[in-house]
Protein backbone atom coordinates (compact mmCIF):
# COMPACT_ATOMS: atom_id res chain seq x y z
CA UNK A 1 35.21 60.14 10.82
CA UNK A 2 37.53 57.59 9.98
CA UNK A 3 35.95 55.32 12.85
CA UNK A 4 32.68 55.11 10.90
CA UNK A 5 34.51 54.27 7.48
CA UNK A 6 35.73 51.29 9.43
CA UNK A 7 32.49 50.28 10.76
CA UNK A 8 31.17 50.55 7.15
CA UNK A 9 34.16 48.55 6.20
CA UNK A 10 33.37 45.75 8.57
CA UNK A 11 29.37 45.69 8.05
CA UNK A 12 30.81 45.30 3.56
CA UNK A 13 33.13 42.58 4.94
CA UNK A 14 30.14 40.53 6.64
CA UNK A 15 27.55 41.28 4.12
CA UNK A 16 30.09 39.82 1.50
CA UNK A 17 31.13 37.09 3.70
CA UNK A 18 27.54 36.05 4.26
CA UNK A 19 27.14 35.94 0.35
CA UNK A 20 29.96 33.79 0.01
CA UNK A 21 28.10 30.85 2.05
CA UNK A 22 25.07 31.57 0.27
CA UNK A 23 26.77 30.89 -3.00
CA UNK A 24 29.04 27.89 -1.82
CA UNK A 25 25.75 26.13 -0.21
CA UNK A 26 23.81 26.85 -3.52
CA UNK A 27 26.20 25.06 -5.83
CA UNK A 28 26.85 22.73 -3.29
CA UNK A 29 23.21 21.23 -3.55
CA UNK A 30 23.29 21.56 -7.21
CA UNK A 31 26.30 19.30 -7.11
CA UNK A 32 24.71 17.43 -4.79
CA UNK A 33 21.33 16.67 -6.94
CA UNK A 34 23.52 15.92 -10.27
CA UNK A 35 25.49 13.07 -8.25
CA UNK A 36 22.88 11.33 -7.52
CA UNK A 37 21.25 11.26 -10.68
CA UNK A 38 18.85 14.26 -10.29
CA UNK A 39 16.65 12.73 -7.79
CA UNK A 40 14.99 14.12 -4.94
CA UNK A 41 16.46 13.62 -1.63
CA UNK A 42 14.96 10.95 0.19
CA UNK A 43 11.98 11.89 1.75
CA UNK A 44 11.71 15.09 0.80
CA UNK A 45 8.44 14.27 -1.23
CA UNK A 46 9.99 14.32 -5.17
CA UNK A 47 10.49 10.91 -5.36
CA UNK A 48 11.32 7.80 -3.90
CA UNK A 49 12.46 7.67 -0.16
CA UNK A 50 12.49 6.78 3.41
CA UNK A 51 9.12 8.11 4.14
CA UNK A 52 7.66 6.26 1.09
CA UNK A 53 5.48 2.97 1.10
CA UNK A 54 7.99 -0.29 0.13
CA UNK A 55 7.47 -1.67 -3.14
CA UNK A 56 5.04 -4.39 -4.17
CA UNK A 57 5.99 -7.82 -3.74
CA UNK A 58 5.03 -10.83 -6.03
CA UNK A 59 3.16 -13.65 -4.51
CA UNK A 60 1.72 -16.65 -5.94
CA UNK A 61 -2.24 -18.29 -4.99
CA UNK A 62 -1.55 -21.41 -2.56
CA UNK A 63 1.95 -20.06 -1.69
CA UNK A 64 1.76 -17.93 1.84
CA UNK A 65 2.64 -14.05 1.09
CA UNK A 66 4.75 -12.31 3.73
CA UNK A 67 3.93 -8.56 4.12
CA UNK A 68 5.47 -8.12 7.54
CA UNK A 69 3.57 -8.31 10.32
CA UNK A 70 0.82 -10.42 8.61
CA UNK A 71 0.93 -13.59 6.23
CA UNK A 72 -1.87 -13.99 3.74
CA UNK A 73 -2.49 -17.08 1.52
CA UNK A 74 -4.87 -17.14 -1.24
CA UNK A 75 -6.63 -20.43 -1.46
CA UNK A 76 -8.81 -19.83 -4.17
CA UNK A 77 -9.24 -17.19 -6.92
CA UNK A 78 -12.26 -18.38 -9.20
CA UNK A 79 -14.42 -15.89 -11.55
CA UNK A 80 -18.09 -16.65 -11.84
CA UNK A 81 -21.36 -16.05 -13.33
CA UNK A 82 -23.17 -17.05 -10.17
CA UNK A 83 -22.30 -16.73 -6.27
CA UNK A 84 -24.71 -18.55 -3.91
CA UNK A 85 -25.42 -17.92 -0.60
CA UNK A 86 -28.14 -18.74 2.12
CA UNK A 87 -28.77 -15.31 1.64
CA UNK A 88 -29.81 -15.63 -1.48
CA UNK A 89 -27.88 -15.82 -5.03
CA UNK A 90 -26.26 -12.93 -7.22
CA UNK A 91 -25.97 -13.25 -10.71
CA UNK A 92 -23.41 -11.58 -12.62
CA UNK A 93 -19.67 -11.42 -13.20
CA UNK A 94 -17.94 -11.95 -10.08
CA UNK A 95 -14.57 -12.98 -8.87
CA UNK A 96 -14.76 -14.99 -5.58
CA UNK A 97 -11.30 -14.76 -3.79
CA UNK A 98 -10.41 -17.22 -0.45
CA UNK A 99 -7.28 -16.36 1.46
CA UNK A 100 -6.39 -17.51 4.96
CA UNK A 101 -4.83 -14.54 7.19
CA UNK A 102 -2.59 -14.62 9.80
CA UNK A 103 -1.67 -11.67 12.30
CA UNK A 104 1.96 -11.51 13.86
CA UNK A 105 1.44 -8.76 15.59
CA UNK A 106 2.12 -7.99 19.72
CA UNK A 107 -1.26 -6.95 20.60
CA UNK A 108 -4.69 -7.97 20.01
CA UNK A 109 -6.24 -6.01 17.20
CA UNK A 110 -9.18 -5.33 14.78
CA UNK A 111 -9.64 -6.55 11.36
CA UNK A 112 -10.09 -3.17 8.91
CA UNK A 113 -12.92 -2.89 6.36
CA UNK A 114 -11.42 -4.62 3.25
CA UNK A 115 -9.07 -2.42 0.89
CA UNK A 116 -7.79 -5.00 -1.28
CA UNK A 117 -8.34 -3.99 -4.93
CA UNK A 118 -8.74 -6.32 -8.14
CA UNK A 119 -7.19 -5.28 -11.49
CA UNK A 120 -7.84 -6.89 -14.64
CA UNK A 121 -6.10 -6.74 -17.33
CA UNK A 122 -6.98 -3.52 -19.54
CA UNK A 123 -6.33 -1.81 -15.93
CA UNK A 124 -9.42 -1.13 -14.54
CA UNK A 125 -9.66 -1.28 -10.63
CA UNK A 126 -12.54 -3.21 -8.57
CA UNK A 127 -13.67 -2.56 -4.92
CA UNK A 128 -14.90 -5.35 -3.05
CA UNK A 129 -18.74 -6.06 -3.02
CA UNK A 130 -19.16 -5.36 0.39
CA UNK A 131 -22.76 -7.32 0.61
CA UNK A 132 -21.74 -10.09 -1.98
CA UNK A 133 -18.43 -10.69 -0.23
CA UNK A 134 -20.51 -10.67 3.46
CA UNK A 135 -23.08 -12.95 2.43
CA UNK A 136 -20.55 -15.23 1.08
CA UNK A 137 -18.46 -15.15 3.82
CA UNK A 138 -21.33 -16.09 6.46
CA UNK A 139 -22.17 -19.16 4.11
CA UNK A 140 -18.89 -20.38 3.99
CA UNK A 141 -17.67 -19.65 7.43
CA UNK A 142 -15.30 -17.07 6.17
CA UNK A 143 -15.97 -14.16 8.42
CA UNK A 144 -13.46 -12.00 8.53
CA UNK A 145 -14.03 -8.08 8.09
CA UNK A 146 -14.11 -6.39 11.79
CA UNK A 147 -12.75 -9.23 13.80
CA UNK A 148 -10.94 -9.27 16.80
CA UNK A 149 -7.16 -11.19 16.26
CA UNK A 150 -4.88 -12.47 18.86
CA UNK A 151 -0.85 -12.55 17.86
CA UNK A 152 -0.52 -15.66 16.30
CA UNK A 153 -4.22 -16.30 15.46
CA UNK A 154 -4.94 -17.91 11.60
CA UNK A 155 -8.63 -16.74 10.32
CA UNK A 156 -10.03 -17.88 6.84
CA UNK A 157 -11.45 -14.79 4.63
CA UNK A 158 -13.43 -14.04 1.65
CA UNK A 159 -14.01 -11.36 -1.08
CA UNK A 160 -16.45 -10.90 -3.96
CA UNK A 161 -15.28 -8.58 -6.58
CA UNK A 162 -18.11 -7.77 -8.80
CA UNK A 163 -16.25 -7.24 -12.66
CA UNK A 164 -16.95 -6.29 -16.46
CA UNK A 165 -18.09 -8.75 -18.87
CA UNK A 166 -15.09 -8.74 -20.41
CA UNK A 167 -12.52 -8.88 -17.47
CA UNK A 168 -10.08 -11.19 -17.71
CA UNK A 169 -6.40 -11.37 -16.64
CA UNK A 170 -6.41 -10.71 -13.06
CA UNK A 171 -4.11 -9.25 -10.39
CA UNK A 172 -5.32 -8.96 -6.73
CA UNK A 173 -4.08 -6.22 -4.50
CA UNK A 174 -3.29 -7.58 -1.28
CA UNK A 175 -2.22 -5.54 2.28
CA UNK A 176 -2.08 -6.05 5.64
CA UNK A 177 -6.28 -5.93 7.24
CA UNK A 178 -5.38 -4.86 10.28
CA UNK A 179 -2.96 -1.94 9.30
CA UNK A 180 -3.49 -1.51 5.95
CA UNK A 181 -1.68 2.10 5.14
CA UNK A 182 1.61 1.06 6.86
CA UNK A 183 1.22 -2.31 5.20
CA UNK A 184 3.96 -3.98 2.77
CA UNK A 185 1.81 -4.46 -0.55
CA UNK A 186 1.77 -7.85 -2.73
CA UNK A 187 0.59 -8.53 -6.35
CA UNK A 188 -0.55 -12.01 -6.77
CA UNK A 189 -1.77 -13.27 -10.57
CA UNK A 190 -4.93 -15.24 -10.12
């Protein structure tokens, strides 16, 4: 009998032992998340990280805006009641927005449908017109959307945002057109 005491000894030892960690690696990440202020480990999805986007830069219209692999310049930022085109005119409140782009990249690659967004300033958010900002484009000799880029190749470009009446106090959205979602992002005041 006494052999199975023992082995009922040992199996209490190991179960206690095992308990033990538990308990050390418990208040170990406790310790762990009030040294660094509370926050999430990085990239564990709680808060800022590794696997997060980087932060928004500033940029400037007429000064060239570096997000990485691509450099965009805004040329021209003008709101308007009326943008003409050979295709025909549209009246309303617009924002007409003329950048040059240039792609850094290593391989040849594909200009993205547009997802630069315009913010006024009581925070609403504007798409791109897609048919204003086409049209536009074509008369100015601004195609841009869906283009094929070399490394190293300089494109113009050009966007219609169609606003409220009572937009004002812009701030354009700007990322890279080729890969937008792994793009640095820029804020530029217009």
């Amino acid at each position: 009998m006494g052999s199975i005491a023992n082995k009922l000894q040992a199996v209490g030892c190991a179960v206690l032992g095992l308990l033990a960690v538990v308990v050390v690696l418990v208040v170990g990440l406790a310790l762990l998340a009030i040294g660094d202020g509370g926050e999430p480990a990085a990239g564990s999805g709680g808060g800022p990280g590794v696997l997060d986007k980087p932060p928004t830069i500033a940029c400037e219209v007429g000064d060239p805006c570096d997000l990485g692999e691509p450099k965009v310049t805004i040329t021209k930022a003008q709101a308007t009641g009326l943008v003409a085109t050979r295709h025909g005119d549209y009246e309303g409140n617009h924002v007409v927005v003329e950048f040059e782009y240039t792609y850094r990249g290593t391989q040849p690659a594909t200009v993205k449908p547009y997802s630069w967004k315009l913010e006024d300033g009581q925070g609403r958010s504007y798409d791109y017109a897609p048919e204003q900002s086409l049209d536009y484009a074509s008369t100015e000799n601004r195609e841009l959307e869906a283009m094929d880029m070399n490394p190293g190749t300089k494109r113009l470009g050009a966007m219609v945002f169609e606003v409220a009446p009572d937009a004002e106090g812009f701030t354009l959205i700007v990322n890279d057109l080729i890969r937008p979602q792994a793009s640095e992002k820029a804020e530029v005041d217009l």
